[in-house]
C-alpha atoms as a PDB file:
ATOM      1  CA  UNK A   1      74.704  99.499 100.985  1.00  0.00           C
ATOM      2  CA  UNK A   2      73.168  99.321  97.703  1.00  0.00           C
ATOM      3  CA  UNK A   3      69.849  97.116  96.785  1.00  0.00           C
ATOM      4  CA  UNK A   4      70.372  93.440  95.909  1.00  0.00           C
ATOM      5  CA  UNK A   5      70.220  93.020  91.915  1.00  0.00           C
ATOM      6  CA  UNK A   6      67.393  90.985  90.492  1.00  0.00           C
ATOM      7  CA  UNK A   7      68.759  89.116  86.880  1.00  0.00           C
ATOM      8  CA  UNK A   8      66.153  87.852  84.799  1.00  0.00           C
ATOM      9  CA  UNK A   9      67.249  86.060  82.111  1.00  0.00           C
ATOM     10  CA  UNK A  10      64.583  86.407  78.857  1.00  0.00           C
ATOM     11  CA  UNK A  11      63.797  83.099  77.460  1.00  0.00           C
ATOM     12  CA  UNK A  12      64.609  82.536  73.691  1.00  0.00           C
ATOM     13  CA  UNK A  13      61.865  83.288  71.643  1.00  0.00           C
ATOM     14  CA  UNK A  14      61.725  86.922  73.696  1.00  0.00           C
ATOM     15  CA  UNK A  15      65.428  87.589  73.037  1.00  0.00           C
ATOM     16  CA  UNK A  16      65.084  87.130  69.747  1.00  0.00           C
ATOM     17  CA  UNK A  17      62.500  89.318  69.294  1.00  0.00           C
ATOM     18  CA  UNK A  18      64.185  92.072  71.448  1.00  0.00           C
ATOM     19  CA  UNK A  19      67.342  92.051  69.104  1.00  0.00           C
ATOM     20  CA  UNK A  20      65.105  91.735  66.025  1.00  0.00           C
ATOM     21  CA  UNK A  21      63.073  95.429  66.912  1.00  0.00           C
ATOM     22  CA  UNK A  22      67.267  96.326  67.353  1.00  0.00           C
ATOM     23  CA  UNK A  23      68.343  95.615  63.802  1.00  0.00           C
ATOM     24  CA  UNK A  24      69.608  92.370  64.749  1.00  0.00           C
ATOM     25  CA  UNK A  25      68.986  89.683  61.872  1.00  0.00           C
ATOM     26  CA  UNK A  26      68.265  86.489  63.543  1.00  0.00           C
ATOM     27  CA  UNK A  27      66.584  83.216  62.704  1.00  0.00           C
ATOM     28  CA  UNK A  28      62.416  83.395  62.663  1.00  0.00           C
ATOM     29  CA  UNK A  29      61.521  81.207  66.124  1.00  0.00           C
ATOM     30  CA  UNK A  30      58.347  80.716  67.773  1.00  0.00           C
ATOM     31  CA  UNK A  31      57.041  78.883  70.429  1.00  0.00           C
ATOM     32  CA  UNK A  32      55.346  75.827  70.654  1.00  0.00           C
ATOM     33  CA  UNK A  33      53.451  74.498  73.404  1.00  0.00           C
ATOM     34  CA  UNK A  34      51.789  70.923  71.688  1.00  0.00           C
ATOM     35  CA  UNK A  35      52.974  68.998  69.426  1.00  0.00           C
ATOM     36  CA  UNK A  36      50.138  70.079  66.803  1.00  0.00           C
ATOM     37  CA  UNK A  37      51.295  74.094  67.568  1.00  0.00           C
ATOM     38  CA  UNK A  38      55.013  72.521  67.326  1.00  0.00           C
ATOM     39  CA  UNK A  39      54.158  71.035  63.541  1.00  0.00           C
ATOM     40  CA  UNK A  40      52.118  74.161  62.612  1.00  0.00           C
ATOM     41  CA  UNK A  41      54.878  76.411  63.319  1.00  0.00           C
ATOM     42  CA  UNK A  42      57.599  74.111  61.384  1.00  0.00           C
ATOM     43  CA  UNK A  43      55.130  74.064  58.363  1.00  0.00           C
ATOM     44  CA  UNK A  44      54.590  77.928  58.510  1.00  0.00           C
ATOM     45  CA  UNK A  45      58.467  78.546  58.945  1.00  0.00           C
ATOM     46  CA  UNK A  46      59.882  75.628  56.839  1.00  0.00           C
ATOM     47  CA  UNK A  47      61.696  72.266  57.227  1.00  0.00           C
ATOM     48  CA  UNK A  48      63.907  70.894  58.015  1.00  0.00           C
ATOM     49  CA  UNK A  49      63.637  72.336  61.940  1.00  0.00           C
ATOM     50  CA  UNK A  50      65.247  72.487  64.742  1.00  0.00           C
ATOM     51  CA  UNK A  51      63.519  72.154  68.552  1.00  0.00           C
ATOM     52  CA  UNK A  52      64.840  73.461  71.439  1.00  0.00           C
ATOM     53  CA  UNK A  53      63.382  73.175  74.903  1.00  0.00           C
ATOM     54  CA  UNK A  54      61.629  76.910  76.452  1.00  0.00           C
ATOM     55  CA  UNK A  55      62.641  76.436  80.493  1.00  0.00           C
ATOM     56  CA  UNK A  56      63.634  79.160  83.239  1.00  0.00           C
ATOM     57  CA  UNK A  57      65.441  76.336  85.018  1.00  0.00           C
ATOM     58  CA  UNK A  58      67.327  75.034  81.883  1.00  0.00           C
ATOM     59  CA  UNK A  59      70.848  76.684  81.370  1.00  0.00           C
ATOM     60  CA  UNK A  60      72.348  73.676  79.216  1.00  0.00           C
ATOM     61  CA  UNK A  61      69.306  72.273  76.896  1.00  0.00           C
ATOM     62  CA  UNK A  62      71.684  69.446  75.398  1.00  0.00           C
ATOM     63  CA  UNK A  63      73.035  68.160  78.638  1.00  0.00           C
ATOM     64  CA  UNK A  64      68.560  67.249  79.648  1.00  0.00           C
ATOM     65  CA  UNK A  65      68.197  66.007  75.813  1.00  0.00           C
ATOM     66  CA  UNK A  66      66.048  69.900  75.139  1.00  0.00           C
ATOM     67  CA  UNK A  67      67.553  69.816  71.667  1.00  0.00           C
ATOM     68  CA  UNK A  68      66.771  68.354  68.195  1.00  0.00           C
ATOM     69  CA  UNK A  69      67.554  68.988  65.209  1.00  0.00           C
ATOM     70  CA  UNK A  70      67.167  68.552  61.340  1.00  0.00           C
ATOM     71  CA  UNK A  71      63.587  67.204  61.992  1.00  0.00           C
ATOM     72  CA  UNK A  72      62.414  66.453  58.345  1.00  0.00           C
ATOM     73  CA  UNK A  73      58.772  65.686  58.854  1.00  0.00           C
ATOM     74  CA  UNK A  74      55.390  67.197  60.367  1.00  0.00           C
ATOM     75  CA  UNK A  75      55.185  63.532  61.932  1.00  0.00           C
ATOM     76  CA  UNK A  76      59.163  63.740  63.457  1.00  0.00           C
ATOM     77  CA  UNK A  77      58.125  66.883  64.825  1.00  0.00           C
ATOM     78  CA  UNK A  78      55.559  65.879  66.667  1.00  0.00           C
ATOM     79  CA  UNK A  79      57.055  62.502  68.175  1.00  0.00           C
ATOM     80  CA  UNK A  80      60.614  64.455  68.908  1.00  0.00           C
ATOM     81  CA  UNK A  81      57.768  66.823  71.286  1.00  0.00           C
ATOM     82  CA  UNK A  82      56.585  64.241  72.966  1.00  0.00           C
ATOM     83  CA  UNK A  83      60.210  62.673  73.272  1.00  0.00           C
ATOM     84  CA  UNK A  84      62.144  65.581  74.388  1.00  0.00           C
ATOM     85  CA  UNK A  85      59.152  66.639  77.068  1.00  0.00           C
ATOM     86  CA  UNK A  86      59.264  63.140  79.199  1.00  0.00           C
ATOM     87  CA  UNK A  87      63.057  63.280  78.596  1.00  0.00           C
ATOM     88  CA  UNK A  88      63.241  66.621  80.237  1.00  0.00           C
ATOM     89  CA  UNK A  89      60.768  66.315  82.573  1.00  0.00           C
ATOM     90  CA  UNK A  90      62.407  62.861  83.830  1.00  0.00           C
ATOM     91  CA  UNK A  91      65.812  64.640  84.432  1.00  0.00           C
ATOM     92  CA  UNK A  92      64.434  67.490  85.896  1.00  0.00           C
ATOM     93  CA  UNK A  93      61.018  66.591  87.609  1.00  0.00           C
ATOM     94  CA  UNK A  94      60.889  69.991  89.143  1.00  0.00           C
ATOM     95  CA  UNK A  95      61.701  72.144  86.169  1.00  0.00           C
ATOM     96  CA  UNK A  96      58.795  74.718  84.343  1.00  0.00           C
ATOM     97  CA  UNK A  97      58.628  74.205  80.908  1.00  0.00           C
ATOM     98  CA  UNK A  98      57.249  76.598  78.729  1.00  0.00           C
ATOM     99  CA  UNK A  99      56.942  74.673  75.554  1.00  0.00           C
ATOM    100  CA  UNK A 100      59.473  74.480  72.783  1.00  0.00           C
ATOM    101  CA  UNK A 101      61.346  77.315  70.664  1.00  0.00           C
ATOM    102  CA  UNK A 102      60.827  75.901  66.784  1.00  0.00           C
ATOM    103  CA  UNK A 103      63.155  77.657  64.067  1.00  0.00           C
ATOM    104  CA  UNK A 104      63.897  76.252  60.416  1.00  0.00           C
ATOM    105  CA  UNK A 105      67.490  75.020  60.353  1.00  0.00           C
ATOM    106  CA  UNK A 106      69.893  77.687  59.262  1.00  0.00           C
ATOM    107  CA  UNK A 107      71.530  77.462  55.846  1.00  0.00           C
ATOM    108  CA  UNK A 108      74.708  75.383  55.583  1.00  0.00           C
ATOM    109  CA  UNK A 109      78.162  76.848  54.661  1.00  0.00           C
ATOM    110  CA  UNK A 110      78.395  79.604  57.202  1.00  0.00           C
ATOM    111  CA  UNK A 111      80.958  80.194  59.092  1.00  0.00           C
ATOM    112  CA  UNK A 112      80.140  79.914  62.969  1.00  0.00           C
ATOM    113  CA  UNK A 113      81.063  83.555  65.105  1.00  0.00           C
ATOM    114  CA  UNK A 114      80.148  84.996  68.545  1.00  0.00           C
ATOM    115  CA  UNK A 115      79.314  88.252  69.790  1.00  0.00           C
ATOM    116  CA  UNK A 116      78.378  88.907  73.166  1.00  0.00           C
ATOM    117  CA  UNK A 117      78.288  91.829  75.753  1.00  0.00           C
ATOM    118  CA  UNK A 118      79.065  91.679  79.415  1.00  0.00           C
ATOM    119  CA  UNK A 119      79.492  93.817  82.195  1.00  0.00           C
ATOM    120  CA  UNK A 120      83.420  94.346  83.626  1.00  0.00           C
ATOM    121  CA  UNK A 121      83.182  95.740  86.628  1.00  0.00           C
ATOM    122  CA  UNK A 122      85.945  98.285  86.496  1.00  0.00           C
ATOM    123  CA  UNK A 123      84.816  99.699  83.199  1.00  0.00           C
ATOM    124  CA  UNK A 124      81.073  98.620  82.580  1.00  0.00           C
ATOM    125  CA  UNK A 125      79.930  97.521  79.334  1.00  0.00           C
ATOM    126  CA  UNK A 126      82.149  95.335  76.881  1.00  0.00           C
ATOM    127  CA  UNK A 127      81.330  93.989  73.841  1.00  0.00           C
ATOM    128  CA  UNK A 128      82.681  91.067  72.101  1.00  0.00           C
ATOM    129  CA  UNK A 129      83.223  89.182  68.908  1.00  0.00           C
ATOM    130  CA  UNK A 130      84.961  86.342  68.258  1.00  0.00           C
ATOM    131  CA  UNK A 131      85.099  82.940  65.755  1.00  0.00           C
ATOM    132  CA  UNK A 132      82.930  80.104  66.864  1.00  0.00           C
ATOM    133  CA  UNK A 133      83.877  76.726  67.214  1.00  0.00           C
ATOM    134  CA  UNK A 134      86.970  75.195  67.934  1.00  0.00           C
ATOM    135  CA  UNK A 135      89.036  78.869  67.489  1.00  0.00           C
ATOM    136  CA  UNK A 136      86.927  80.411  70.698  1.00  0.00           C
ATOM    137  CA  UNK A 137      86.955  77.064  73.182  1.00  0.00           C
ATOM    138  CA  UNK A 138      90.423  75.872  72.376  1.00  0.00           C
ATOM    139  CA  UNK A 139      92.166  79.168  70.843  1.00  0.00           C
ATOM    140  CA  UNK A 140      89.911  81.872  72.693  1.00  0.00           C
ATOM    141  CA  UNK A 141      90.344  83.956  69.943  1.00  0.00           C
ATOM    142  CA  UNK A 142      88.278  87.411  70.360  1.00  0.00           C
ATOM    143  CA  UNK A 143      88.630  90.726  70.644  1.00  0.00           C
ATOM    144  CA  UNK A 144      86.684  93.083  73.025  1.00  0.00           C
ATOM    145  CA  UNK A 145      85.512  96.865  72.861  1.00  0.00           C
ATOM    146  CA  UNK A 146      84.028  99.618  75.628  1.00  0.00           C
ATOM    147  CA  UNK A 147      80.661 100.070  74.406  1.00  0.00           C
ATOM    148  CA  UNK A 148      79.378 101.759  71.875  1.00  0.00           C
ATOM    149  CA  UNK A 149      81.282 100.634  69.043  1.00  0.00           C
ATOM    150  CA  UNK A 150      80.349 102.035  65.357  1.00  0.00           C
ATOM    151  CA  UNK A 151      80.784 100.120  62.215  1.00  0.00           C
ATOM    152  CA  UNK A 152      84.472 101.342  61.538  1.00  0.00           C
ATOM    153  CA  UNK A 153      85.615  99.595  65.101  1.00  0.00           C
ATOM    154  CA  UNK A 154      83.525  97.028  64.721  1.00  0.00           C
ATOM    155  CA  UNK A 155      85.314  95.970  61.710  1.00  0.00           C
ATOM    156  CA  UNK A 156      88.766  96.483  63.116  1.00  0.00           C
ATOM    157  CA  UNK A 157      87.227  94.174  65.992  1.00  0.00           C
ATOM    158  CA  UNK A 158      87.077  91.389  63.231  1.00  0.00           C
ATOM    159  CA  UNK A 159      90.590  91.698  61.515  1.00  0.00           C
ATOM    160  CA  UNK A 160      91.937  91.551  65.119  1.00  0.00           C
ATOM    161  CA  UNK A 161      91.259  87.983  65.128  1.00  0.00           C
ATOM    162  CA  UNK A 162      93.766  85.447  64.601  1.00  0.00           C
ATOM    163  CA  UNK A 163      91.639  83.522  62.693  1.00  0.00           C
ATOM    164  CA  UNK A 164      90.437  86.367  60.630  1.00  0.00           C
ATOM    165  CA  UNK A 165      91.552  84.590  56.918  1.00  0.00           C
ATOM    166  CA  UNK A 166      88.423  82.316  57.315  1.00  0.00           C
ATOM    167  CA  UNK A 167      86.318  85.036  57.219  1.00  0.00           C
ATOM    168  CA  UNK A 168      87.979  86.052  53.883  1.00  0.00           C
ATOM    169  CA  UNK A 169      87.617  82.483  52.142  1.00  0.00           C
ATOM    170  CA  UNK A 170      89.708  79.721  52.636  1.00  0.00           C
ATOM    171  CA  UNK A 171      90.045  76.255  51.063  1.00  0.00           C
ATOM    172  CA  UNK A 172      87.714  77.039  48.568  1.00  0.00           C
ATOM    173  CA  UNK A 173      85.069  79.114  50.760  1.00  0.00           C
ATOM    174  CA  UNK A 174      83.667  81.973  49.725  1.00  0.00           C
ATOM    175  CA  UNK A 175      84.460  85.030  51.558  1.00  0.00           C
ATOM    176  CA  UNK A 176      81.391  86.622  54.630  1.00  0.00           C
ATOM    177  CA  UNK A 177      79.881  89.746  54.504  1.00  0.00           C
ATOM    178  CA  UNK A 178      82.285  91.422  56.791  1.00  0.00           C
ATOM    179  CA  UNK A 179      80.262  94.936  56.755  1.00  0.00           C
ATOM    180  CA  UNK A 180      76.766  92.738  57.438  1.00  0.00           C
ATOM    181  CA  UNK A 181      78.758  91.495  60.581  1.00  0.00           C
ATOM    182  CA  UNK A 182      79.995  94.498  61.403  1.00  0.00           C
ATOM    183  CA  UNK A 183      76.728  96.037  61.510  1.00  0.00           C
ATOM    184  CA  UNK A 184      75.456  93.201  63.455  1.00  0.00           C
ATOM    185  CA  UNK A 185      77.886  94.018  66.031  1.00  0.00           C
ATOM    186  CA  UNK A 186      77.210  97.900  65.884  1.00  0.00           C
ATOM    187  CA  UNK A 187      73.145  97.036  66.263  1.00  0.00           C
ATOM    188  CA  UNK A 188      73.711  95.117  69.604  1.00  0.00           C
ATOM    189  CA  UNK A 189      76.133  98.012  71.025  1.00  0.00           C
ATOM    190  CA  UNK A 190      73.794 100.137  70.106  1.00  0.00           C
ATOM    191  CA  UNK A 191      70.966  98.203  71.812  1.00  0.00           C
ATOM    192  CA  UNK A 192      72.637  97.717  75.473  1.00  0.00           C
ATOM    193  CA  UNK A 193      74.079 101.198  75.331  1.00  0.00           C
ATOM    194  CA  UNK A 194      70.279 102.401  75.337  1.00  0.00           C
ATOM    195  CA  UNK A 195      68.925  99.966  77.760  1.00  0.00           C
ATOM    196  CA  UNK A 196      71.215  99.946  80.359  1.00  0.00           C
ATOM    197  CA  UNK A 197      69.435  97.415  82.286  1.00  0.00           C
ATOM    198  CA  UNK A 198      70.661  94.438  79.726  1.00  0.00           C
ATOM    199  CA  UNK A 199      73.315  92.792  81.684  1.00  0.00           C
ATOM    200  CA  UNK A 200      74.297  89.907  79.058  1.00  0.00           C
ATOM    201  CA  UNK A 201      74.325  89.273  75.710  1.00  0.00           C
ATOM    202  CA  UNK A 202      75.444  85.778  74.158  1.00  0.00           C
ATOM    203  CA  UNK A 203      74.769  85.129  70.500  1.00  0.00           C
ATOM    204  CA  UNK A 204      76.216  81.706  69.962  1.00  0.00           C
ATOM    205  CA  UNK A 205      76.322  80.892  66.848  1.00  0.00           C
ATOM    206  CA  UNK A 206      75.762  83.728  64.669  1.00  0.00           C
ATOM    207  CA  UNK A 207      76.527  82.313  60.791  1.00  0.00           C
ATOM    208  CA  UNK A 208      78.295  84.432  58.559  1.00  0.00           C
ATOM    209  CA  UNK A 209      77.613  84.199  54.835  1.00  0.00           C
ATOM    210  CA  UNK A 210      78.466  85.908  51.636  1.00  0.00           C
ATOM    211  CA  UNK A 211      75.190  87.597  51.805  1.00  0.00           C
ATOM    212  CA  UNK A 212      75.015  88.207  55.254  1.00  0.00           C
ATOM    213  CA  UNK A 213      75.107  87.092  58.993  1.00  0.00           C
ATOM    214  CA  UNK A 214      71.898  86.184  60.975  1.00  0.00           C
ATOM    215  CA  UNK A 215      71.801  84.842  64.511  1.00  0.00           C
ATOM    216  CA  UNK A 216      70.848  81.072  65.364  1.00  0.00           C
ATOM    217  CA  UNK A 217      70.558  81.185  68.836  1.00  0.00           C
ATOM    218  CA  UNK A 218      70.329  84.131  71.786  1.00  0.00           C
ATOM    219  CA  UNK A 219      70.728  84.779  75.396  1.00  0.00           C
ATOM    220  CA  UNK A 220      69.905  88.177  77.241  1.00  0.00           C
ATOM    221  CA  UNK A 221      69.462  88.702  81.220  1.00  0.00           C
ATOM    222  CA  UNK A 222      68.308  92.020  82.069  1.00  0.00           C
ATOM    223  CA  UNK A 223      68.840  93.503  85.683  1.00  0.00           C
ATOM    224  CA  UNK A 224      65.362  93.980  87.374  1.00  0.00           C
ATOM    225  CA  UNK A 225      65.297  96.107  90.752  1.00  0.00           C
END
């Protein structure tokens, strides 16, 4: 009988960091554990921010109020801290809190995708890429590949979507990097396929611009023996 799995999911900040060393543009975060360390990051990474609470035993940081954004000021910074810790800690008295994960606010105008990897059980590794927002909850438009993928699949990945026009400019838009994403994609297959211990990858939302794509929020669990 094999050995029970251990799954340890990595908080924010250290995802981010472990697709960063993998090529993976994604949006400069840091943690915070006061509200002065919480201002001094925002000032040394820009306003407006955005604050999200850093907790093993917090899956959905909305639902417990562990998310703010567009914070304009050193002094909003510091009061949505103090805010969004007795919030938490009221609807989860029991829950460790690590601090807070600051990041500037991304740039507006990009247009929202996924990618993600999983593990299927028949066939192992799968990775995935899809358009965020209302086209992946309601439409569930994505398209899935066997790991690894190189740029030239990962870009048929992307015109395999439905909804693939947006990312050529619509209404005005201008068009997204599609090679930038592409690589993007290619940079996390790359990444699981050598550590074999990452069981999940979620990076939800990932903006795509003219200029490029960069990743505004992560999950990873690795499998621990």
């Amino acid at each position: 009988m094999p050995a029970p799995v251990s799954i340890r999911a990595l908080n924010e900040i250290e995802a981010k960091q472990l697709l960063a060393q993998a090529g993976v543009r994604v949006v400069p975060t840091e943690l915070a554990r006061t509200p002065d360390q919480a201002v001094a990051v925002c000032e040394r990474l820009g306003l407006p921010a955005a604050m999200k609470i850093v907790s093993p035993d917090v899956i959905h940081k909305s639902d417990v109020g562990g998310v703010r954004l567009d914070l304009s000021s050193p002094n909003e910074v510091a009061t949505a801290y103090r805010e969004m810790m007795a919030q938490v800690s009221h609807r989860l008295p029991r829950a460790r809190i690590d601090g807070v994960a600051m990041q500037p606010m991304a740039e507006s105008g990009g247009v929202e995708v996924i990618v993600g990897v999983s593990v299927d059980p028949q066939f192992g590794h799968v990775v995935m890429c899809g358009l965020g927002g209302i086209l992946v909850e309601v439409l569930h438009d994505v398209s899935f590949r066997l790991l690894p993928v190189d740029r030239r699949e990962a870009c048929r990945m992307l015109t395999e979507l439905r909804g693939a026009a947006v990312l050529h400019g619509i209404r005005g838009k201008a068009a997204v990097n599609i090679e930038a994403l592409a690589d993007l994609i290619v940079a996390v297959s790359n990444l699981v396929f050598a550590r074999t211990e990452i069981r999940e990858i979620d990076l939800n939302p990932i903006l795509a611009y003219a200029d490029g794509a960069v990743a505004v929020d992560a999950r990873v669990l690795l499998e621990e023996p």
